[in-house]
N, C-alpha and C. Protein backbone atom coordinates (compact mmCIF):
# COMPACT_ATOMS: atom_id res chain seq x y z
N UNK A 1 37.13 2.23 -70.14
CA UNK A 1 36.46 1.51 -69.06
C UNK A 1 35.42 0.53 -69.62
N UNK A 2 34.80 0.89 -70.87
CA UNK A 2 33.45 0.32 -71.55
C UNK A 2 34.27 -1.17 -71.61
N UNK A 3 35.56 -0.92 -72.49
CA UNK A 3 36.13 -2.21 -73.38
C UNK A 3 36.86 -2.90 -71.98
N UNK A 4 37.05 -2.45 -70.64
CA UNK A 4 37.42 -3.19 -69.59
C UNK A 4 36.09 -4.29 -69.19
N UNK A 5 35.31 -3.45 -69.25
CA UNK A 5 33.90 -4.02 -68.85
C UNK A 5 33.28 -5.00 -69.66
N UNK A 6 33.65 -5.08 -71.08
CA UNK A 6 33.38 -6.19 -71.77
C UNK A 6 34.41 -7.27 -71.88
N UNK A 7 35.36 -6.58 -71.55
CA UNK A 7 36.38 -8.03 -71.81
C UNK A 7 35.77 -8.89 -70.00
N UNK A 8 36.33 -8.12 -69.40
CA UNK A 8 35.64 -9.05 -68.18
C UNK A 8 34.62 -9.61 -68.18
N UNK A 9 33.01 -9.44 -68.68
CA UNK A 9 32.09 -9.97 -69.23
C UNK A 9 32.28 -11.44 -69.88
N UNK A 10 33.25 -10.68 -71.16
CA UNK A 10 33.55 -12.22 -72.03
C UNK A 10 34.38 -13.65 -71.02
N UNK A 11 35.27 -12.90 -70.25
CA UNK A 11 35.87 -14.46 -69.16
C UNK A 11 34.74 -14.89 -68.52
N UNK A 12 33.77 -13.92 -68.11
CA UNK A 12 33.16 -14.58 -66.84
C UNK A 12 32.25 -15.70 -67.69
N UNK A 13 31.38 -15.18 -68.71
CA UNK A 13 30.78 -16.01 -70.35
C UNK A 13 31.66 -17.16 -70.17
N UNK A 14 32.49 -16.98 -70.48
CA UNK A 14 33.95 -18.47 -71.19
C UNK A 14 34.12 -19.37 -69.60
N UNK A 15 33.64 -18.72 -68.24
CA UNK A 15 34.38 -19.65 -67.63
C UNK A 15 33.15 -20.61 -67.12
N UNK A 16 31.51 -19.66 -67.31
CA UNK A 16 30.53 -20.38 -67.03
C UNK A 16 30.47 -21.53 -67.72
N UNK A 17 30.70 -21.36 -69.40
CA UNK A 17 31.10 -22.57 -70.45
C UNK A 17 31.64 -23.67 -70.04
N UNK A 18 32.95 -23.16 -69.44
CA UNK A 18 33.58 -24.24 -69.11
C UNK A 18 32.97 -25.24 -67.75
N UNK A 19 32.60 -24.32 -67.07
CA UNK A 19 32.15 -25.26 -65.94
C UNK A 19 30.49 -26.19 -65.98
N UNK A 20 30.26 -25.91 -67.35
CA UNK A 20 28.88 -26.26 -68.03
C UNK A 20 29.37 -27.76 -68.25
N UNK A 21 30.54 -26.85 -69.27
CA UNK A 21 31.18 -28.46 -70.55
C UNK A 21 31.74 -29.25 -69.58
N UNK A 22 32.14 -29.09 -68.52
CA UNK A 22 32.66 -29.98 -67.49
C UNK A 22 32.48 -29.94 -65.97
N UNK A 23 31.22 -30.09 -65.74
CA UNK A 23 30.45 -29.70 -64.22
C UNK A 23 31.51 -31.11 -63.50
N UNK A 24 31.46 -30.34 -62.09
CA UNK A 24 32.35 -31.45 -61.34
C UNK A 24 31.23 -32.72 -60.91
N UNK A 25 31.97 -33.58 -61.02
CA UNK A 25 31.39 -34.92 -60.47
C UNK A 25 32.45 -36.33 -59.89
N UNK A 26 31.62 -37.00 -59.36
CA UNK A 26 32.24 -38.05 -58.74
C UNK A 26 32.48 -39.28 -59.54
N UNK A 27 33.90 -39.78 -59.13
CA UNK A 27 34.13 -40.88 -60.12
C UNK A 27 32.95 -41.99 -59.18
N UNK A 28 32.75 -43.03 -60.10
CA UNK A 28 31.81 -44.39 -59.58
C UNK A 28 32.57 -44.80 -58.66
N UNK A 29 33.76 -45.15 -58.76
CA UNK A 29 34.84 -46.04 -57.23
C UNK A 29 35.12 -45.15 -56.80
N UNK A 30 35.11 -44.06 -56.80
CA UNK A 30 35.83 -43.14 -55.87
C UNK A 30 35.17 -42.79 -54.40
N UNK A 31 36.00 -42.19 -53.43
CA UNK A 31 35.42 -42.12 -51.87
C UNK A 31 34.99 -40.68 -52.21
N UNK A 32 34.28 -40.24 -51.11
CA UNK A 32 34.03 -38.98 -50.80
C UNK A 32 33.43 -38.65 -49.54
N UNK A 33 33.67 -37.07 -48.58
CA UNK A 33 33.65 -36.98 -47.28
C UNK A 33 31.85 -36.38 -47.11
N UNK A 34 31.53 -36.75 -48.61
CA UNK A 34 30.13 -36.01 -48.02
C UNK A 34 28.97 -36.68 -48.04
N UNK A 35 29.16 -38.39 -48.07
CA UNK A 35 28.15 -38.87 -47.64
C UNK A 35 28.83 -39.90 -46.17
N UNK A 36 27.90 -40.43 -45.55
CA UNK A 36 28.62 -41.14 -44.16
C UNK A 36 29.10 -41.92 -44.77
N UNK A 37 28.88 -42.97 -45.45
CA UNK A 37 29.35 -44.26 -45.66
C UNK A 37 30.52 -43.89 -46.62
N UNK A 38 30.85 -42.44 -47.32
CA UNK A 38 31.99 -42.29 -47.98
C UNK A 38 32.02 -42.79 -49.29
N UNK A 39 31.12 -43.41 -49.73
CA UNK A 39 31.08 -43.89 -50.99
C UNK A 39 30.51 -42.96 -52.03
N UNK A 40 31.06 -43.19 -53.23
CA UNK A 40 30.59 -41.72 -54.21
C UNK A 40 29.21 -42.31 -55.11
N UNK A 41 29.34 -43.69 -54.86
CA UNK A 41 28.36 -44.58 -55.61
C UNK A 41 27.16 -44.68 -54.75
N UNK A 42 26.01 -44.34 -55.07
CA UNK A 42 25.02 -44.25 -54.13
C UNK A 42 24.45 -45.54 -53.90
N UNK A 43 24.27 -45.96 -53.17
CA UNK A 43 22.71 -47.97 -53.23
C UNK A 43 21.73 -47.20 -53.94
N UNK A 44 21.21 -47.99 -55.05
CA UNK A 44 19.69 -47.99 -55.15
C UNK A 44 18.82 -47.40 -54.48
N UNK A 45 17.95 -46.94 -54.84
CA UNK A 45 16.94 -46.47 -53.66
C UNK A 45 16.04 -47.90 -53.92
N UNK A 46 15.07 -48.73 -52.68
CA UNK A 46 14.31 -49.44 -52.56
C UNK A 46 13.31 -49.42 -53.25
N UNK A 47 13.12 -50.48 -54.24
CA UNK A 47 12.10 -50.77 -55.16
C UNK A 47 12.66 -50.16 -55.99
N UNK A 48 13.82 -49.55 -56.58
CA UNK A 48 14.12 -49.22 -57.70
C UNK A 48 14.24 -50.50 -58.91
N UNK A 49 13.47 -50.05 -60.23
CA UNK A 49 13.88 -51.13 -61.31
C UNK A 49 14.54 -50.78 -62.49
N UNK A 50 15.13 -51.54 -62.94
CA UNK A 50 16.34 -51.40 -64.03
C UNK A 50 15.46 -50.95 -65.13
N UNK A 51 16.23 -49.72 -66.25
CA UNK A 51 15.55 -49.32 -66.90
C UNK A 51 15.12 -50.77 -67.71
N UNK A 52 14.47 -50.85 -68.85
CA UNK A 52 13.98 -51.83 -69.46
C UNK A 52 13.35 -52.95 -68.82
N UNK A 53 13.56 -53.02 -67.53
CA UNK A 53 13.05 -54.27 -66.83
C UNK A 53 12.04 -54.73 -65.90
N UNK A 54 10.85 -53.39 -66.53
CA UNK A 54 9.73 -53.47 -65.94
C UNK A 54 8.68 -54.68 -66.57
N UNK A 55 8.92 -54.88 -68.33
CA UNK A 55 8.21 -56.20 -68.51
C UNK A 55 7.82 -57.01 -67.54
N UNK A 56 8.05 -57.65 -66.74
CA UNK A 56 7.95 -59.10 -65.93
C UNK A 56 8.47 -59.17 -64.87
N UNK A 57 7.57 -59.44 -63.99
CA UNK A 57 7.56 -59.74 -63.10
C UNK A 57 8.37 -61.17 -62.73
N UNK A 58 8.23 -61.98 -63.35
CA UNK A 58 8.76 -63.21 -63.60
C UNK A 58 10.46 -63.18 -63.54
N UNK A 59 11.33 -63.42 -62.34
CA UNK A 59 12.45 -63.89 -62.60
C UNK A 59 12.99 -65.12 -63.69
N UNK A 60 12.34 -65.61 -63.78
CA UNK A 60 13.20 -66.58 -64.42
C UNK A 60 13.00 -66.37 -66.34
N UNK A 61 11.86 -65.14 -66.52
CA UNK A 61 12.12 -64.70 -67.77
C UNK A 61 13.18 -63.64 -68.16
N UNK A 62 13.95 -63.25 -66.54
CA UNK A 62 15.35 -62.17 -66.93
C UNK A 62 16.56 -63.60 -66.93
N UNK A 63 16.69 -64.47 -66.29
CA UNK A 63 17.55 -65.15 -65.96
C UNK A 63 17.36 -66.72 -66.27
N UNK A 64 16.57 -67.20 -66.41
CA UNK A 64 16.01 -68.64 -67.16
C UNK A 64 16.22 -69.42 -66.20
N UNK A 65 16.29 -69.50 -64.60
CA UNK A 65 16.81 -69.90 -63.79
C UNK A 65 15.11 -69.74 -62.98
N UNK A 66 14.79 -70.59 -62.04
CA UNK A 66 14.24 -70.74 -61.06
C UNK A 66 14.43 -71.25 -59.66
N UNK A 67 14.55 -70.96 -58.66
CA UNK A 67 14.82 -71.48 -57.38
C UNK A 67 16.45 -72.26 -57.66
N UNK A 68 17.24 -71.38 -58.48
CA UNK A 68 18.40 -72.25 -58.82
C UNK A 68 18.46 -73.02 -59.70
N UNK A 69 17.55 -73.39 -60.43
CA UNK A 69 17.73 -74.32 -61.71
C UNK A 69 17.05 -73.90 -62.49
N UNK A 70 17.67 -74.66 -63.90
CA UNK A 70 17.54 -74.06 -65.59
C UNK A 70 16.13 -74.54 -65.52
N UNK A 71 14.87 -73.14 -66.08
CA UNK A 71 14.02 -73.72 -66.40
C UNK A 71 13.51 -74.52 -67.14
N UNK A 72 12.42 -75.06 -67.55
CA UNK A 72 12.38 -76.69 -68.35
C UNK A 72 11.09 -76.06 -68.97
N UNK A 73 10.36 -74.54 -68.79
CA UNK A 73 8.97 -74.27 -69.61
C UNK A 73 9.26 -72.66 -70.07
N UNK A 74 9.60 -72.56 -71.34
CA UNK A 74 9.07 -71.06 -71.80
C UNK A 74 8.26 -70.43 -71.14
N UNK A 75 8.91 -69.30 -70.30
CA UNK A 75 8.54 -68.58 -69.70
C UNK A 75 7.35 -67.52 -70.31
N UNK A 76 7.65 -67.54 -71.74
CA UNK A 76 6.61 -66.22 -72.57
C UNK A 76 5.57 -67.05 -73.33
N UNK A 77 4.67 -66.67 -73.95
CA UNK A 77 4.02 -67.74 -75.34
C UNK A 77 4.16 -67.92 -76.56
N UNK A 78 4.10 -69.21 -76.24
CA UNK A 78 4.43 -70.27 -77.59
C UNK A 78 3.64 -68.98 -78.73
N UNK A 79 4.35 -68.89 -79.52
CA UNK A 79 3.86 -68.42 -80.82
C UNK A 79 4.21 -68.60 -82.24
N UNK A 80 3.99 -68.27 -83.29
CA UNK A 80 4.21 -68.63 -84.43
C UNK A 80 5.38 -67.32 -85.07
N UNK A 81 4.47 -66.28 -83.89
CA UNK A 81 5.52 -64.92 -84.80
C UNK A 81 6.86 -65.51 -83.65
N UNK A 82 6.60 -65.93 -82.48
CA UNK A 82 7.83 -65.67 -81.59
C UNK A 82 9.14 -67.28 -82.31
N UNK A 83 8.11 -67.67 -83.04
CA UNK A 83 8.71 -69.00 -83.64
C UNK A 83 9.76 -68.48 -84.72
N UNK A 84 8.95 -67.72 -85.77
CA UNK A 84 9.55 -66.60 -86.74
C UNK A 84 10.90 -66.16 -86.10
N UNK A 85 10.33 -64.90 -85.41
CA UNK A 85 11.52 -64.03 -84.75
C UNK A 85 12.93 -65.24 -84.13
N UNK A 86 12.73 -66.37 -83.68
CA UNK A 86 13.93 -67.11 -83.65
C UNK A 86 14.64 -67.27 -84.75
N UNK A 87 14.27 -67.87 -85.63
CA UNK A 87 14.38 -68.33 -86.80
C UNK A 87 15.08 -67.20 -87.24
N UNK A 88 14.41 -66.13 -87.41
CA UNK A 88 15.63 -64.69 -87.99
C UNK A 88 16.69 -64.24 -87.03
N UNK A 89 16.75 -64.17 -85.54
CA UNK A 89 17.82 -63.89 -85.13
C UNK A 89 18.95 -65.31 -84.88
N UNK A 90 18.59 -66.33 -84.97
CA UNK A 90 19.57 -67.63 -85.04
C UNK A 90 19.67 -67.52 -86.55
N UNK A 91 19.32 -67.31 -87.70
CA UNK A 91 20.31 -67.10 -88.72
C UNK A 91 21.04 -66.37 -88.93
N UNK A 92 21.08 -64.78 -87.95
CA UNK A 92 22.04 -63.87 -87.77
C UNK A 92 23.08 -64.05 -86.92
N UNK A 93 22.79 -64.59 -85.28
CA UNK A 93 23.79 -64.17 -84.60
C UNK A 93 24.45 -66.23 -84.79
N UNK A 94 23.64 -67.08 -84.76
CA UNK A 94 24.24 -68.61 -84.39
C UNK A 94 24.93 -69.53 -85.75
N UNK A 95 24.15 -69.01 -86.72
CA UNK A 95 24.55 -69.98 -88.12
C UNK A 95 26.08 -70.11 -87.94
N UNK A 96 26.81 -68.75 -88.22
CA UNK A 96 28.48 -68.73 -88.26
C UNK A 96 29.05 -69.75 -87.34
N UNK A 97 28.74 -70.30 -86.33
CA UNK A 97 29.53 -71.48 -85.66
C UNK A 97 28.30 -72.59 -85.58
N UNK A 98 27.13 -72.83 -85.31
CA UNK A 98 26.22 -73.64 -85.31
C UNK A 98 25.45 -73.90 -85.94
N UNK A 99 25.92 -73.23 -87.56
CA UNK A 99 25.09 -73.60 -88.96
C UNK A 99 23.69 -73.61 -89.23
N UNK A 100 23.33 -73.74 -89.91
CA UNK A 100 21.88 -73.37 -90.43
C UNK A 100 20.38 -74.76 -89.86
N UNK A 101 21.29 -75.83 -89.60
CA UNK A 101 20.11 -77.08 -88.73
C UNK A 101 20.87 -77.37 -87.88
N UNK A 102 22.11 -76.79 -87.04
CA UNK A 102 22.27 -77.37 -85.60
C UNK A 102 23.31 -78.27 -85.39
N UNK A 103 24.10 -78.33 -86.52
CA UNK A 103 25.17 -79.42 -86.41
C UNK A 103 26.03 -79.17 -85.65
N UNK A 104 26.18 -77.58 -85.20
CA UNK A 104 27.75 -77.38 -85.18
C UNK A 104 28.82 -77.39 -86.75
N UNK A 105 28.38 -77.21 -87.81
CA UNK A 105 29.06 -77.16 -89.03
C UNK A 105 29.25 -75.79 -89.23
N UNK A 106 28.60 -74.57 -89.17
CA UNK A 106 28.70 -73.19 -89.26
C UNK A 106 29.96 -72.79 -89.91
N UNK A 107 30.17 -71.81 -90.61
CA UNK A 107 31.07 -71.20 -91.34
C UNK A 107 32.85 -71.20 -90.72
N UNK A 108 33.00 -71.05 -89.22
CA UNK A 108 33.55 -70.78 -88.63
C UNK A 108 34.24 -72.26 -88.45
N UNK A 109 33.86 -73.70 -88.76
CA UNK A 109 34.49 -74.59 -89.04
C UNK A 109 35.61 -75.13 -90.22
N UNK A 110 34.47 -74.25 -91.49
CA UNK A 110 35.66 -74.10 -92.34
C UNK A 110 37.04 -73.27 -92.71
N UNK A 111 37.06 -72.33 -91.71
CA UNK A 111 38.17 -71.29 -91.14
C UNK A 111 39.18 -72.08 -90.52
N UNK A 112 38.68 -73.30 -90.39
CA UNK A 112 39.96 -74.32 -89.24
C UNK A 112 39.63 -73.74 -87.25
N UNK A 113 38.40 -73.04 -87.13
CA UNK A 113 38.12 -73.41 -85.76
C UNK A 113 37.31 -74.39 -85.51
N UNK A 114 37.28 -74.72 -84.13
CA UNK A 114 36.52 -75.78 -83.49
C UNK A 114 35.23 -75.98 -83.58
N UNK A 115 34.98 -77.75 -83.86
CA UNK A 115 32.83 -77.30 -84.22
C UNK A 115 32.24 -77.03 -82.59
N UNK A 116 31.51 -76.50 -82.70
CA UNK A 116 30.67 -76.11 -81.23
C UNK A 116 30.16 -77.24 -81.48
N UNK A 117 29.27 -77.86 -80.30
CA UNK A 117 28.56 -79.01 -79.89
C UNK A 117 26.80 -78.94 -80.70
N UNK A 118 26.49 -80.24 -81.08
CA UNK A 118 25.49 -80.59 -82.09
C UNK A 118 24.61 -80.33 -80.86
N UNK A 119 23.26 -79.82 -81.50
CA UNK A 119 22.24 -79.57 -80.66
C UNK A 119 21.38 -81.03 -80.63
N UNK A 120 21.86 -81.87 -81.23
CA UNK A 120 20.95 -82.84 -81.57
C UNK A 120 21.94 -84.23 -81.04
N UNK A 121 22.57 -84.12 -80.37
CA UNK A 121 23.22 -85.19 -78.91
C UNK A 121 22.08 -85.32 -78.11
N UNK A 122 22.14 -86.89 -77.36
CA UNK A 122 20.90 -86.58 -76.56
C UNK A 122 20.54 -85.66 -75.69
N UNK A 123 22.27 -85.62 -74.95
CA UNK A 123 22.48 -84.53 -73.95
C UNK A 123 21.37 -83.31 -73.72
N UNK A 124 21.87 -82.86 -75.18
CA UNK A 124 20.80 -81.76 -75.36
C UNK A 124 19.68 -81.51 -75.76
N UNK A 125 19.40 -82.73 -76.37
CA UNK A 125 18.17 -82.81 -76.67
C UNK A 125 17.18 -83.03 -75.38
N UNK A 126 17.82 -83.34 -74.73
CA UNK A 126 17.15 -83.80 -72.92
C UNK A 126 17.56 -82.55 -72.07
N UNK A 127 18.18 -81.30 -72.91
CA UNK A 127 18.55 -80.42 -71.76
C UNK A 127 16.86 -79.29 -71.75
N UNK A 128 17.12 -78.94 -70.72
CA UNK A 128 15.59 -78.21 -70.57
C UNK A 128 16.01 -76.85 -71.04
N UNK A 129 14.28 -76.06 -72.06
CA UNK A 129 14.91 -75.21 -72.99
C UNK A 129 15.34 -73.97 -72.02
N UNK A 130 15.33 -73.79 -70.75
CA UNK A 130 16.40 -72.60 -70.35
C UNK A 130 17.67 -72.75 -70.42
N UNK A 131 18.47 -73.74 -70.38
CA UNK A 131 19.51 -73.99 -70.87
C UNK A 131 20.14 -73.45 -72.09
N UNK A 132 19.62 -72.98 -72.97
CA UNK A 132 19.69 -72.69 -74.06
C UNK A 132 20.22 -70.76 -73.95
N UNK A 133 18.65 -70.71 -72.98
CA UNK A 133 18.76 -69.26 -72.72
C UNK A 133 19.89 -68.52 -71.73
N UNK A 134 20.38 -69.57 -70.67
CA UNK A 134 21.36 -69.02 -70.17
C UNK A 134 22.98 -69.46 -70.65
N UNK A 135 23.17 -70.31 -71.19
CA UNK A 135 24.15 -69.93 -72.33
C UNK A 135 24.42 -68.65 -72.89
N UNK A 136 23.31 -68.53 -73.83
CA UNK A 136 23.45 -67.39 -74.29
C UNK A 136 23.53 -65.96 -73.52
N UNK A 137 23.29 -66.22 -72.88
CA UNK A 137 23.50 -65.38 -71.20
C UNK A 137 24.78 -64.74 -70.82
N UNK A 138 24.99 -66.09 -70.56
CA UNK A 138 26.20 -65.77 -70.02
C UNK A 138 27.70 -66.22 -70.56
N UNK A 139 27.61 -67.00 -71.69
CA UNK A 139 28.40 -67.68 -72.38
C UNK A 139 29.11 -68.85 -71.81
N UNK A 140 29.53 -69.95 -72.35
CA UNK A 140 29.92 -71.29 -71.95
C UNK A 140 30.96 -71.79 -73.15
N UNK A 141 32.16 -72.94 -72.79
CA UNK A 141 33.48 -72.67 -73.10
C UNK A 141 33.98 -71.54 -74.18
N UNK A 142 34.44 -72.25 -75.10
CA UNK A 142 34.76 -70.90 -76.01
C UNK A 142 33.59 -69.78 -76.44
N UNK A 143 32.34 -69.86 -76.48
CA UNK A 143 31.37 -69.18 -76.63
C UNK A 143 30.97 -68.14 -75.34
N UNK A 144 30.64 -66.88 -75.89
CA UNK A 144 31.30 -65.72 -75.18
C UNK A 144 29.58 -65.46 -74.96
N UNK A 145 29.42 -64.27 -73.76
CA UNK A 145 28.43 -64.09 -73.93
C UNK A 145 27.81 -62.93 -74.58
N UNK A 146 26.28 -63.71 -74.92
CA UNK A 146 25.24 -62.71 -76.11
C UNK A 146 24.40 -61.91 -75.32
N UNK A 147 24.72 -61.80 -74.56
CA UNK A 147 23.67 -60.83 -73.23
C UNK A 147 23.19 -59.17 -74.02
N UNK A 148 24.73 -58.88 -74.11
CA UNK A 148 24.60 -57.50 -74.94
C UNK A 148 24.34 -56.90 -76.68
N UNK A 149 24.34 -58.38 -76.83
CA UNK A 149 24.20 -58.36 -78.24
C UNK A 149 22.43 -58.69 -78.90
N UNK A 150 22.03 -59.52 -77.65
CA UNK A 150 20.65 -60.39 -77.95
C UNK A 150 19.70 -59.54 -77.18
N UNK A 151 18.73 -58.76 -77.42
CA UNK A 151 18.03 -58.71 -76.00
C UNK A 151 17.21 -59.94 -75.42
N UNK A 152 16.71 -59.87 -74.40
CA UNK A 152 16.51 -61.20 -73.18
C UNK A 152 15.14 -61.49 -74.69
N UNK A 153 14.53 -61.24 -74.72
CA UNK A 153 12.98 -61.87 -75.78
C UNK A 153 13.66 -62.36 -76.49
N UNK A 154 14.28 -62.12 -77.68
CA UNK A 154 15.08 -62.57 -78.60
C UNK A 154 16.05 -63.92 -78.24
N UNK A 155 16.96 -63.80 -77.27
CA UNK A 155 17.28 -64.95 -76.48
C UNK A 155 16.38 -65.68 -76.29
N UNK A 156 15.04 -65.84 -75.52
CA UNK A 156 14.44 -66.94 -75.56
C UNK A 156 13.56 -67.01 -77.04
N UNK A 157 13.17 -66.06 -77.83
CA UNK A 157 12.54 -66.57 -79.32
C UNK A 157 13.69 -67.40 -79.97
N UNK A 158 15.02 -67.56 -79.92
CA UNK A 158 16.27 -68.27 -80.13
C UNK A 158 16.00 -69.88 -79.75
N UNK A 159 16.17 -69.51 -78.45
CA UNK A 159 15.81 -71.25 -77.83
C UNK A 159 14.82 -71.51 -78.36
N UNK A 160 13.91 -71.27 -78.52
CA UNK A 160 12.22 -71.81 -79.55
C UNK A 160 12.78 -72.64 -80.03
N UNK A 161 13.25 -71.61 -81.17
CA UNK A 161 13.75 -72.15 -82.70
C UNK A 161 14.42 -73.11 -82.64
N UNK A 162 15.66 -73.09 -81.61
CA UNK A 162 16.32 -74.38 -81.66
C UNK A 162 15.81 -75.44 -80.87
N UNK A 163 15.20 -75.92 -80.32
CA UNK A 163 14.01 -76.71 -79.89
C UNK A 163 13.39 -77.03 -81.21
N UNK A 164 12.71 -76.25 -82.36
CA UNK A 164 12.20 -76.61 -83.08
C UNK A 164 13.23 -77.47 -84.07
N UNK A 165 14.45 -77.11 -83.94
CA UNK A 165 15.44 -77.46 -85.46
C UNK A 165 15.60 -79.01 -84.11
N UNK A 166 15.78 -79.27 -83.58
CA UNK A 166 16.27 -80.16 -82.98
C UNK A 166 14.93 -81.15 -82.96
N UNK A 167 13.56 -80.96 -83.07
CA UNK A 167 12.58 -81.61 -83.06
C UNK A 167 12.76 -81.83 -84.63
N UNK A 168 12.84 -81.02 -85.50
CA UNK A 168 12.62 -81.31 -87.10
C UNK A 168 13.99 -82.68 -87.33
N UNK A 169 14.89 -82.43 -86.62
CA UNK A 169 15.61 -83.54 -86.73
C UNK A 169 16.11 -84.91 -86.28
N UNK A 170 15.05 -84.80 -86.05
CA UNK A 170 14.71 -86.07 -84.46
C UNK A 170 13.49 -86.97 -84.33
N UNK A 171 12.76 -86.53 -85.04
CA UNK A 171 11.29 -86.99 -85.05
C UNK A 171 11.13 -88.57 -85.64
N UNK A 172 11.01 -89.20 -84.92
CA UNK A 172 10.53 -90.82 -85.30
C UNK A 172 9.24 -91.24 -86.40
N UNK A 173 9.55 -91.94 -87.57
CA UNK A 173 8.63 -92.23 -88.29
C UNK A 173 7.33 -92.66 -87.54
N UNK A 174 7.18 -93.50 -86.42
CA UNK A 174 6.10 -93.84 -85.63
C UNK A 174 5.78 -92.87 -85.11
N UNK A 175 5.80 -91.82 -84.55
CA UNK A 175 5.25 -90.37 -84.22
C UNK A 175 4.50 -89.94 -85.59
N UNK A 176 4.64 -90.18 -86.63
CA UNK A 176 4.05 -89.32 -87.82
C UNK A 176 2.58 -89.66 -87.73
N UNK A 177 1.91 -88.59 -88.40
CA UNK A 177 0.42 -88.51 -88.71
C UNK A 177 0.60 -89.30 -90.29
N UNK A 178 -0.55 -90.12 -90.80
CA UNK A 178 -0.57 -91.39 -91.65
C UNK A 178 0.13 -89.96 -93.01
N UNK A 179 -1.06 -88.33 -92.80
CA UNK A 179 -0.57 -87.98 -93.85
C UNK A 179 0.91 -87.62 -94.10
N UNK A 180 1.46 -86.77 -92.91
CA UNK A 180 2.65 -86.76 -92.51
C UNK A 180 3.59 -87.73 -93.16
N UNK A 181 3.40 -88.55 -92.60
CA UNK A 181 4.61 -89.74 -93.22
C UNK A 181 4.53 -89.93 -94.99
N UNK A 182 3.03 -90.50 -95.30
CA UNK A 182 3.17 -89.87 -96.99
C UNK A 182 3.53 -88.77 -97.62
N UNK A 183 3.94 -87.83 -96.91
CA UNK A 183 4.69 -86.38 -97.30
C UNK A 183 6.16 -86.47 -97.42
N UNK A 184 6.46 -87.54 -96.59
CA UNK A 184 8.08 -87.56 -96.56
C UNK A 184 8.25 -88.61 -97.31
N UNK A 185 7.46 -89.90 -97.69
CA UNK A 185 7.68 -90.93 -98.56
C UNK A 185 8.07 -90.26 -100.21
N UNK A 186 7.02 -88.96 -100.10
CA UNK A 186 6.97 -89.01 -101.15
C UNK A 186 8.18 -87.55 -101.74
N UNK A 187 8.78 -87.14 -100.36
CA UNK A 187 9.73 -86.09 -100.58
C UNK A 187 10.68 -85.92 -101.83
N UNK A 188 11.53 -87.92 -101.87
CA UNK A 188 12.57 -87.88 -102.48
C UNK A 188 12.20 -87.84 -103.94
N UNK A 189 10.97 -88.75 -103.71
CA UNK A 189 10.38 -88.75 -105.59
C UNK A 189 9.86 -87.38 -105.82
N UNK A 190 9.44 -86.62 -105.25
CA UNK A 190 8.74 -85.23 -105.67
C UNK A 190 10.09 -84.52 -106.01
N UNK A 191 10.95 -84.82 -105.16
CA UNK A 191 12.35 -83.74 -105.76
C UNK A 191 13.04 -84.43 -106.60
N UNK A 192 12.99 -85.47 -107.52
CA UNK A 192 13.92 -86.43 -108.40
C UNK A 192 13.47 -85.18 -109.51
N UNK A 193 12.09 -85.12 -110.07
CA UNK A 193 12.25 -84.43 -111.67
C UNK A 193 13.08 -82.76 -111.10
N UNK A 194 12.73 -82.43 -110.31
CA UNK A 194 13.50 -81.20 -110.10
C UNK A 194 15.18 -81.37 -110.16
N UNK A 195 15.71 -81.93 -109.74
CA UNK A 195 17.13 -82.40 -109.56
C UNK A 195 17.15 -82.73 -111.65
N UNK A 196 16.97 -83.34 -111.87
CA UNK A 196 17.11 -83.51 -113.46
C UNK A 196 17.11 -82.70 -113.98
N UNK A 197 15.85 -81.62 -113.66
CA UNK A 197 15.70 -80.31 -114.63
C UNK A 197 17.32 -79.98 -114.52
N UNK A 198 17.34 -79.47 -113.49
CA UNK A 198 18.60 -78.69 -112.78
C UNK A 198 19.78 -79.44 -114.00
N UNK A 199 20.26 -80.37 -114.02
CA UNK A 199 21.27 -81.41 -114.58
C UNK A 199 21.18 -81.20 -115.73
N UNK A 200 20.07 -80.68 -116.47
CA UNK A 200 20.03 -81.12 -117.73
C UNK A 200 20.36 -79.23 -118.27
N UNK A 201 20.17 -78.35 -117.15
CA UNK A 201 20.26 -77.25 -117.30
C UNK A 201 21.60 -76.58 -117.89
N UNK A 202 22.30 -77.22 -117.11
CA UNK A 202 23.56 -77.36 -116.87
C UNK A 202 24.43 -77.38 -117.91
């Protein structure tokens, strides 16, 4: 009777297990008769917010969009580290098709695919920097989207950067500061003995 009493013990053990390792639940699309509306997927409860997405208040820093259109002002602040942090995630996720200053030359050209579009067309140079951010958003022609790959900060520390590579390559000698411009006069001659060393290294 003892060893009846333990074996029954051990199923009832094994079947609680099982209904542990696999408690019943509702598929997401599926119907069901036990709420009115029949749906197994519940609404939101009101004022609920998405995990991670208590930062900001600010729509148009989840979506780069305002009243329907691409914003035209960095939503976060201008910074030097947030300048940085572009700079390192556009040499990770953008170089491979949009190269290292913006050409569209990226690695992925010399494979025999298509160049993505130069950031430095006027087009874009006149496009306002949310543009940038919802691209990457949501992706545009062959370019897929970085939503899940980028988080939203990083996406816009991205656009910075390219704003900045597109200003570094664009900038009119008459815009320069007097010292400025003697910095670049004197670029090619400051790098001539270096280039020789190199040659003679050789």
């Amino acid at each position: 009777m003892r060893y009846v009493l333990l074996i029954a013990g051990g199923l009832t053990l094994l079947g609680c297990r099982q209904d542990m390792h696999d408690p019943p639940r509702y598929r997401v699309d599926a119907g069901t008769d036990f709420f009115g509306d029949r749906r197994a997927a519940r609404p939101a409860i009101k004022g609920t917010v998405a995990r991670n997405m208590v930062k900001s208040a600010n729509p148009a820093y989840w979506t780069g969009l305002a009243d329907g259109k691409v914003v035209d002002q960095l939503p976060v602040p201008f910074t030097k580290e947030l300048l940085e942090r572009g700079r390192d995630r556009y040499n990770i996720y953008c170089t491979p098709c949009h190269g290292y200053t913006g050409y569209g030359d990226g690695m992925i050209v010399t494979r025999g695919l298509k160049n993505p579009p130069s950031y430095h067309t006027e087009a874009l140079r006149d496009a306002p920097i949310g543009h940038f951010f919802v691209v990457m958003s949501n992706g545009s022609g062959a370019m897929a989207s970085y939503a899940a790959r980028i988080p939203v900060k990083d996406r816009w520390a991205i656009a910075t950067y390219v704003r900045a590579l597109q200003q570094s390559q664009n900038v009119k000698v008459a815009e320069l500061t007097a010292d400025e411009t003697q910095k670049v006069n004197a670029g090619p001659a400051a790098m001539a003995p270096r280039r020789r060393e190199k040659e003679a290294a050789k």
